[in-house]
C-alpha atoms as a PDB file:
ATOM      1  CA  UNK A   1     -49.959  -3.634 -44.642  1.00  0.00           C
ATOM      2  CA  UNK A   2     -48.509  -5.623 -41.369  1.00  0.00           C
ATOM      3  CA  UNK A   3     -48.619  -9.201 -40.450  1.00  0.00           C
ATOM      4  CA  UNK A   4     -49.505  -9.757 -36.701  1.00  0.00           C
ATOM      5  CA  UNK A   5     -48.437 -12.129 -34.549  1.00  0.00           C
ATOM      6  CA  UNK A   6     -49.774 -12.855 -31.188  1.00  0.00           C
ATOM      7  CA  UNK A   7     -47.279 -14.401 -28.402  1.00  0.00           C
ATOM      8  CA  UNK A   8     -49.735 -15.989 -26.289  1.00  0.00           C
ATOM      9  CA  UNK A   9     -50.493 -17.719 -29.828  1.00  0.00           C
ATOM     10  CA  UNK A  10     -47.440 -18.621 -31.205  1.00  0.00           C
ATOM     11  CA  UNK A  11     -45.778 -20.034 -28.049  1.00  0.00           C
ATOM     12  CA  UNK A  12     -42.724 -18.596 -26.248  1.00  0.00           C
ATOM     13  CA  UNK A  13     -39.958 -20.231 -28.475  1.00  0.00           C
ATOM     14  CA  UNK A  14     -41.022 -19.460 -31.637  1.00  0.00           C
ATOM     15  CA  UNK A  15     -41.784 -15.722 -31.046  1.00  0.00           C
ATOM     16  CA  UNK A  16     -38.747 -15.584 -29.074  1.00  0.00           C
ATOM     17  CA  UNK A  17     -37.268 -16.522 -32.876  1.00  0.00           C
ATOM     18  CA  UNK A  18     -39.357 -13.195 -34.309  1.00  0.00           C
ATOM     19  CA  UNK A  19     -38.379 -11.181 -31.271  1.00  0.00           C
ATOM     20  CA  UNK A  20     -34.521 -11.858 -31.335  1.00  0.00           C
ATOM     21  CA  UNK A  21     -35.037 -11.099 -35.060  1.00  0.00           C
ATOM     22  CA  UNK A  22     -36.257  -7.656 -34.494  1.00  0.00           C
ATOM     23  CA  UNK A  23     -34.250  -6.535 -31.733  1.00  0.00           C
ATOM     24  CA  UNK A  24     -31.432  -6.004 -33.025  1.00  0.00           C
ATOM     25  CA  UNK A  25     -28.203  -5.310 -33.661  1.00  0.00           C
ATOM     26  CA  UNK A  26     -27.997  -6.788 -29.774  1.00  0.00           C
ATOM     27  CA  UNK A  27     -24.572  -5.746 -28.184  1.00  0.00           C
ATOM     28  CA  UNK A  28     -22.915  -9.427 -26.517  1.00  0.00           C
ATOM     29  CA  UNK A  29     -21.893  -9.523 -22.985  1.00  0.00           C
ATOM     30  CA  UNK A  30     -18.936 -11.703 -22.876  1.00  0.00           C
ATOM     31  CA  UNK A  31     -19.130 -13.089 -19.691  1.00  0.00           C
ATOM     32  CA  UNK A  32     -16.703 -14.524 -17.596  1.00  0.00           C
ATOM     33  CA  UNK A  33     -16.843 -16.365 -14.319  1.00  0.00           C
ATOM     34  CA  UNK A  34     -15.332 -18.860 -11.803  1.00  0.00           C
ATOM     35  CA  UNK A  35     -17.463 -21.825 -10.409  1.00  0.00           C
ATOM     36  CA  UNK A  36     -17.099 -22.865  -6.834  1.00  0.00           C
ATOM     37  CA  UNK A  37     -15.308 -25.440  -7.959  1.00  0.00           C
ATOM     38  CA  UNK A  38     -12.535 -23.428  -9.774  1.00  0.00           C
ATOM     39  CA  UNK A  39     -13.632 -24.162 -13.466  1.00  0.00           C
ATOM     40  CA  UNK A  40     -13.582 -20.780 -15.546  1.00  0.00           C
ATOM     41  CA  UNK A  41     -16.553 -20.462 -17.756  1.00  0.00           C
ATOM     42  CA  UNK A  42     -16.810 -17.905 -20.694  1.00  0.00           C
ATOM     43  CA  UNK A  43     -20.046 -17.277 -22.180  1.00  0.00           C
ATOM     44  CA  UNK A  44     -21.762 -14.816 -25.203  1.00  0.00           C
ATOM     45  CA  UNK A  45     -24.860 -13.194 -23.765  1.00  0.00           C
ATOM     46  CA  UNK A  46     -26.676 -10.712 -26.078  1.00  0.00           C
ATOM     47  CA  UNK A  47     -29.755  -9.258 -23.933  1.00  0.00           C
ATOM     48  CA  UNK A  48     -27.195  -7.023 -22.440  1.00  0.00           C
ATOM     49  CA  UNK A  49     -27.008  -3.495 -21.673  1.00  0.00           C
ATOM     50  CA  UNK A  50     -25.714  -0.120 -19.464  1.00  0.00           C
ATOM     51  CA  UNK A  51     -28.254  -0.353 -15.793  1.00  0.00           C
ATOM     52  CA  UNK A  52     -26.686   2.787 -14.490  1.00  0.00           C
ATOM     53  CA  UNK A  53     -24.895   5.494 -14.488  1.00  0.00           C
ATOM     54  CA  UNK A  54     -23.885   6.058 -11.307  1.00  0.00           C
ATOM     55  CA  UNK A  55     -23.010   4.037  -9.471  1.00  0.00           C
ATOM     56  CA  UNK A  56     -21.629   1.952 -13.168  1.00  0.00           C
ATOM     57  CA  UNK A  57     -23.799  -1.024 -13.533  1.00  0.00           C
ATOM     58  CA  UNK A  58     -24.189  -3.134 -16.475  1.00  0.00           C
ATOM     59  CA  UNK A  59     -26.957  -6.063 -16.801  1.00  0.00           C
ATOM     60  CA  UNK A  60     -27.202  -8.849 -19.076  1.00  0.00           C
ATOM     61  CA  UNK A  61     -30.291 -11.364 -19.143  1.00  0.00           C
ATOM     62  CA  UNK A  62     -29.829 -15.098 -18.301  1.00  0.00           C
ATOM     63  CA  UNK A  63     -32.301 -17.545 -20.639  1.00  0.00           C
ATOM     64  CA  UNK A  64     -32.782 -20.192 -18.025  1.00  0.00           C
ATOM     65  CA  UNK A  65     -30.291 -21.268 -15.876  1.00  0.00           C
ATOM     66  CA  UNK A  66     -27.042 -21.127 -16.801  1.00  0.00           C
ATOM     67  CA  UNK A  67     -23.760 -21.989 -15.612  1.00  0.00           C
ATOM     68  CA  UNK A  68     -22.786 -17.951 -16.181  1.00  0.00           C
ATOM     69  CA  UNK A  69     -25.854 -17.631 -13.552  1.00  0.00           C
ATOM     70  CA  UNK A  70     -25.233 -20.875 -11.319  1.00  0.00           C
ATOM     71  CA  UNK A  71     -21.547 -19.168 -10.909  1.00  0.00           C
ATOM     72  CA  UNK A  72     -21.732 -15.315 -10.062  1.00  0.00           C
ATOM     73  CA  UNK A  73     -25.198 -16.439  -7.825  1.00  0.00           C
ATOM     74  CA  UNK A  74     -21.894 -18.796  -6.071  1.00  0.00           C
ATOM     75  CA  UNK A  75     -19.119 -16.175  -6.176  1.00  0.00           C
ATOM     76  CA  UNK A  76     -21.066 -12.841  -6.981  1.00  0.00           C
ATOM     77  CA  UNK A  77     -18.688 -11.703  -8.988  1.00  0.00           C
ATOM     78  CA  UNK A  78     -17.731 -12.127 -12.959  1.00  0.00           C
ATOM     79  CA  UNK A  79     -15.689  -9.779 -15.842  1.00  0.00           C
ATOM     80  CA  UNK A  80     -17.660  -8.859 -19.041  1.00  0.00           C
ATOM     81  CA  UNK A  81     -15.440  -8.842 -21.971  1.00  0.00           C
ATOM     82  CA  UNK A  82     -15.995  -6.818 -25.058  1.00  0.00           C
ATOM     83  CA  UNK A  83     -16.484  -9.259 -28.111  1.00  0.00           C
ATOM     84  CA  UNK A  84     -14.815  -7.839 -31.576  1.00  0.00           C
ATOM     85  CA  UNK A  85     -14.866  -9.244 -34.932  1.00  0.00           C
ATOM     86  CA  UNK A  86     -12.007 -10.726 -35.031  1.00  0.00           C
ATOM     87  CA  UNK A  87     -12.648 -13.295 -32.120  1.00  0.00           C
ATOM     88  CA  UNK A  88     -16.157 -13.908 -34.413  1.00  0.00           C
ATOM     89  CA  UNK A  89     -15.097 -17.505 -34.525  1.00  0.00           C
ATOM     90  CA  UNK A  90     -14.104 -17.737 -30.609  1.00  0.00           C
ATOM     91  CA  UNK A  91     -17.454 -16.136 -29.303  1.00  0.00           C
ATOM     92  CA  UNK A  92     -19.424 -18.387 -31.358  1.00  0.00           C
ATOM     93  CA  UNK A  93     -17.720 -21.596 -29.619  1.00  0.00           C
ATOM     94  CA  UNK A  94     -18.210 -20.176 -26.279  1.00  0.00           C
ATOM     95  CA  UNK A  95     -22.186 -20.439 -26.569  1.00  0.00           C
ATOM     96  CA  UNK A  96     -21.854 -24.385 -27.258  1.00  0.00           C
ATOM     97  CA  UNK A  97     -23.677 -26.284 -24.010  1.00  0.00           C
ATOM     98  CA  UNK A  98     -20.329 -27.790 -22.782  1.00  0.00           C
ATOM     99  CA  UNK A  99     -20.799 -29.744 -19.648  1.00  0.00           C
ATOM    100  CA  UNK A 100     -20.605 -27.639 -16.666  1.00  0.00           C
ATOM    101  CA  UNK A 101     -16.624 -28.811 -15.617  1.00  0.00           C
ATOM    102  CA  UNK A 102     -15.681 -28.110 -18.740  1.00  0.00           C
ATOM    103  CA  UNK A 103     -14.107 -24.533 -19.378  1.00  0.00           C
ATOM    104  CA  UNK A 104     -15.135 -22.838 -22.471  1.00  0.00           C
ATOM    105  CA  UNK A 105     -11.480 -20.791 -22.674  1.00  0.00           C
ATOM    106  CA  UNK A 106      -9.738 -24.356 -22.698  1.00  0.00           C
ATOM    107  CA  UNK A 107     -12.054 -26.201 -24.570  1.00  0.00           C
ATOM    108  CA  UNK A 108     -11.951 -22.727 -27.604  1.00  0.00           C
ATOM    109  CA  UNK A 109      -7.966 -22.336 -27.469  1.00  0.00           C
ATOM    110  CA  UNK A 110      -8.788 -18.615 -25.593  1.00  0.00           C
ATOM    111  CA  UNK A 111      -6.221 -16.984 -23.527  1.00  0.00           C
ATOM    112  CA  UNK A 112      -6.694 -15.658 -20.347  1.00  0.00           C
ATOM    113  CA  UNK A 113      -5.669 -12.895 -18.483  1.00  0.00           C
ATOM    114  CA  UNK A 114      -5.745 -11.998 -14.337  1.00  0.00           C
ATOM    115  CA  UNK A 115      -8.290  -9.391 -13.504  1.00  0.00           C
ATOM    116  CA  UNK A 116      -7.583  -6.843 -11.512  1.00  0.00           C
ATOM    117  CA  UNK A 117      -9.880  -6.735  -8.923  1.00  0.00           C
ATOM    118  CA  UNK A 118     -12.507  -9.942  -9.262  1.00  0.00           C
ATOM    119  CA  UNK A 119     -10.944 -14.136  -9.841  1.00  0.00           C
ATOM    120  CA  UNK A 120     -12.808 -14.496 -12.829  1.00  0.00           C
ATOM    121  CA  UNK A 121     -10.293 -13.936 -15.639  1.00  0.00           C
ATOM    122  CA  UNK A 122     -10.181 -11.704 -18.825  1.00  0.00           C
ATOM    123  CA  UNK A 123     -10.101 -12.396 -22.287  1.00  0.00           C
ATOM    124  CA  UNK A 124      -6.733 -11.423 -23.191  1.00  0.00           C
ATOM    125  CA  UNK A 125      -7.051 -11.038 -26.865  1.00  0.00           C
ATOM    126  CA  UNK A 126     -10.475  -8.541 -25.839  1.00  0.00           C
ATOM    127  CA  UNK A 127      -9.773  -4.558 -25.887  1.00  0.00           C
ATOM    128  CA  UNK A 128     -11.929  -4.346 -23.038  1.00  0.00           C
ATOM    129  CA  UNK A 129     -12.773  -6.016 -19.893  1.00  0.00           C
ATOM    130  CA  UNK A 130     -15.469  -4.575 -17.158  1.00  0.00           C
ATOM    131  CA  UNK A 131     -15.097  -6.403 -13.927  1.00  0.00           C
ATOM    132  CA  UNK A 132     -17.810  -6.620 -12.149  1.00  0.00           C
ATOM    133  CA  UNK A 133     -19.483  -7.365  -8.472  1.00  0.00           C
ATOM    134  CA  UNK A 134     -22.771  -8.727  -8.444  1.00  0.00           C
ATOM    135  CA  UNK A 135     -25.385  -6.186  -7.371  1.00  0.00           C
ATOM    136  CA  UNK A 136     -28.417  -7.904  -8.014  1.00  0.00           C
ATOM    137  CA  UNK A 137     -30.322 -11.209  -9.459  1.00  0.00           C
ATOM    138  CA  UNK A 138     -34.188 -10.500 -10.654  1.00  0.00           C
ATOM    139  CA  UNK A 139     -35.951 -13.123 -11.901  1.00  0.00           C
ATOM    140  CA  UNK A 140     -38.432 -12.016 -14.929  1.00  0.00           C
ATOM    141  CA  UNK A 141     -40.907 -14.959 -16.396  1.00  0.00           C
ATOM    142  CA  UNK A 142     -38.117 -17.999 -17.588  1.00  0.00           C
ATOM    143  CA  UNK A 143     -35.263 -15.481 -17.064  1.00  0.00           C
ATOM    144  CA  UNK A 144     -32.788 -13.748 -14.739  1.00  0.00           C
ATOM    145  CA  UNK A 145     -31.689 -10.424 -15.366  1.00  0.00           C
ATOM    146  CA  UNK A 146     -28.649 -10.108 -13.488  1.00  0.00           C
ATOM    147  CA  UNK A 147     -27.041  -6.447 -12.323  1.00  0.00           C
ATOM    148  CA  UNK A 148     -23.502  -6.399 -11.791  1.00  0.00           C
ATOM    149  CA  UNK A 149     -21.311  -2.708 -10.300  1.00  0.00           C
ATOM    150  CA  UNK A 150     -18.437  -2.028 -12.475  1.00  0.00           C
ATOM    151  CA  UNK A 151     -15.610  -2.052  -9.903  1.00  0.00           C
ATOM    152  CA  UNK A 152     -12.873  -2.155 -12.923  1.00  0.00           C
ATOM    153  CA  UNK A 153     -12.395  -1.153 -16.515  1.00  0.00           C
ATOM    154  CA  UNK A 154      -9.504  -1.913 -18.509  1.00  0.00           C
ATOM    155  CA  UNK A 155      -9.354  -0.749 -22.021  1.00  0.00           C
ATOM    156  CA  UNK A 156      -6.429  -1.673 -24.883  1.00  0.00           C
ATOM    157  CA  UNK A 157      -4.467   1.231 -25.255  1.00  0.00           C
ATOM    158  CA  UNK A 158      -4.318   0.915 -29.207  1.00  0.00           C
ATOM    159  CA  UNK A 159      -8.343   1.096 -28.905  1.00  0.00           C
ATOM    160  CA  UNK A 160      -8.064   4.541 -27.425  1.00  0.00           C
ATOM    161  CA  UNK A 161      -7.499   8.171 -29.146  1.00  0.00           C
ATOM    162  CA  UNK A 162      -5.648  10.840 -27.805  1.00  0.00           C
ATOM    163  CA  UNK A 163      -7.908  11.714 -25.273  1.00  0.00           C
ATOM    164  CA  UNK A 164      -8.077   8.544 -24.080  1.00  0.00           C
ATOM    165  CA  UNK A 165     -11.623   7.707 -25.542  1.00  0.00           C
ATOM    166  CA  UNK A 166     -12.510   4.319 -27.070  1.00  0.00           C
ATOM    167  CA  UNK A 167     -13.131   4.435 -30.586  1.00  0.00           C
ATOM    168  CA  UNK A 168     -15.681   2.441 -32.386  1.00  0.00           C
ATOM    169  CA  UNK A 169     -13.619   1.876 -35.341  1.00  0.00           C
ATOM    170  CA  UNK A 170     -10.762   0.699 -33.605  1.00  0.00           C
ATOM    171  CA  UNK A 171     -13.038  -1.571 -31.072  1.00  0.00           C
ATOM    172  CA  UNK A 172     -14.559  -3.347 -34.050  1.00  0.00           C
ATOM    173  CA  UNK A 173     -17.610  -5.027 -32.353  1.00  0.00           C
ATOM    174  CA  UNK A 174     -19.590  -7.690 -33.184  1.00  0.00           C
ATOM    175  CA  UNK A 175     -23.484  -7.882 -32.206  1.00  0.00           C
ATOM    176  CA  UNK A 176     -26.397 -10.483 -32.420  1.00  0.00           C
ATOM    177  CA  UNK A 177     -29.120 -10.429 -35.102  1.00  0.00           C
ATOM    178  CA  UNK A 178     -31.487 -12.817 -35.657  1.00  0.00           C
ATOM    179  CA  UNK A 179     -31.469 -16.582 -36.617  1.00  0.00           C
ATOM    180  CA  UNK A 180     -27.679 -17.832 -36.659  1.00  0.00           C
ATOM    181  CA  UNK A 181     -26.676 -14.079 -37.797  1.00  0.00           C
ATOM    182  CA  UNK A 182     -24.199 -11.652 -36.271  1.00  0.00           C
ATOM    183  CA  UNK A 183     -23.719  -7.721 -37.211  1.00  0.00           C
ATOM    184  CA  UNK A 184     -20.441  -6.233 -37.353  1.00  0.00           C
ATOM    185  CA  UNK A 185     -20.107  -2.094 -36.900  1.00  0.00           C
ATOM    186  CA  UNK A 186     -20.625  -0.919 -40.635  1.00  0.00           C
ATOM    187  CA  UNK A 187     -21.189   2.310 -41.266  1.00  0.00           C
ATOM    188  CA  UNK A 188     -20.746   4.928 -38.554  1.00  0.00           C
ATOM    189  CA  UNK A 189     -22.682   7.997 -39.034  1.00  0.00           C
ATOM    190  CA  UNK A 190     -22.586  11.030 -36.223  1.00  0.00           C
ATOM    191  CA  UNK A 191     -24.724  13.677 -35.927  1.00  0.00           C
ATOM    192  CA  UNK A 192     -25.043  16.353 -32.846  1.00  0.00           C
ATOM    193  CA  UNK A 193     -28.393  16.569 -30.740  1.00  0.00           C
ATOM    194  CA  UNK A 194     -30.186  19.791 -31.011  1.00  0.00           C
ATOM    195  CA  UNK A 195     -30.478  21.937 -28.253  1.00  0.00           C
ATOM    196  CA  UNK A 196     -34.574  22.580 -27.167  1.00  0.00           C
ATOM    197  CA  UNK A 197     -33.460  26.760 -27.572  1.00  0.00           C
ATOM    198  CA  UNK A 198     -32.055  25.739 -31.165  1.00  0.00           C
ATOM    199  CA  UNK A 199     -35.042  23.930 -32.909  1.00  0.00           C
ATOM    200  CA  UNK A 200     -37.054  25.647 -35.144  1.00  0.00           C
ATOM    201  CA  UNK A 201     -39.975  26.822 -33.729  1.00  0.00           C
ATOM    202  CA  UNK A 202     -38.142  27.044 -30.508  1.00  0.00           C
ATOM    203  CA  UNK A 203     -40.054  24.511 -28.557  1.00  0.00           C
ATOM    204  CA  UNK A 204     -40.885  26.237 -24.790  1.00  0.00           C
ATOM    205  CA  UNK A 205     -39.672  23.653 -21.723  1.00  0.00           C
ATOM    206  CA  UNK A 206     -42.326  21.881 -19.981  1.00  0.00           C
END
């Protein structure tokens, strides 16, 4: 048995409360950027994902507008940070609706770092930073979905294994749930795709 709920029903907040509650774990876009002004802003953003593979985009969704938005539309540029659980405290304080001259890293105690390529800065205390240039903007109902080419990566070495891959365990992630709740990495379990040729039955290719 199901309960069903009906958007056009409930109104867009409150599903937006059962939707954010069932999409999950949400990875967070830590998003850095520099207004036009010179004020750094830092910001969590959890509709975020990879846009493409080549050339490397990432996206991350805007709810409204936003001074993460009002900035990279200004500069078209920002730096996505990667936000672990030990910063859980940090991240949280960045999503508080500080005026717009106000910069989140000052007003949370966070340190920054220079980028490499873009003015936005890092987080220094992140393992990894994605700097970004500003591909596209799309607009989608009271939201902006916003496309950004990686033009920079720059992982922690102590995050990396001996083929220089990033490892989960040593990244330590955190991630958005529902309500006022946040996931942390768990348990990992791995487990190796089956070739079409292997499965039983041996499946022909369309």
């Amino acid at each position: 048995m199901r309960t069903d709920f009906k958007p056009a029903a409930m109104g867009g907040r409150a599903f937006y409360r059962l939707l954010t509650s069932v999409v999950v774990p949400r990875p967070i876009a830590w998003v850095s950027t520099v207004s036009s002004g010179g004020v750094d802003n830092l910001a969590p953003h959890s509709f975020f994902t990879v846009a493409s593979v080549d050339p490397p985009m990432v996206s991350f969704t805007s709810v409204g507008e936003k001074d993460s938005l009002r900035n990279i539309r200004q500069t078209g540029e920002f730096v996505i940070s990667l936000a672990p659980e030990e910063l859980f405290e940090a991240v949280n304080a960045t999503g508080t609706g500080f005026a717009s001259g106000v910069s989140e890293f000052d007003a949370a105690g966070i340190a920054r770092e220079p980028s490499a390529t873009v003015r936005p800065p890092r987080v220094a205390s992140s393992p990894v930073a994605l700097e970004c240039r500003l591909h596209e903007i799309h607009p989608v109902g009271d939201c902006f979905v916003v496309y950004g080419e990686i033009i920079h990566a720059a992982v922690a070495a102590e995050a990396l294994d001996a083929d220089t891959h990033p490892r989960i365990e040593r990244l330590r992630p955190l991630s958005r749930l529902g309500l006022n709740e946040w996931g942390t990495i768990g348990e990992v379990r791995t487990i190796s795709r089956i070739p079409a040729d292997e499965w039983p039955g041996h499946y022909q290719k369309g």
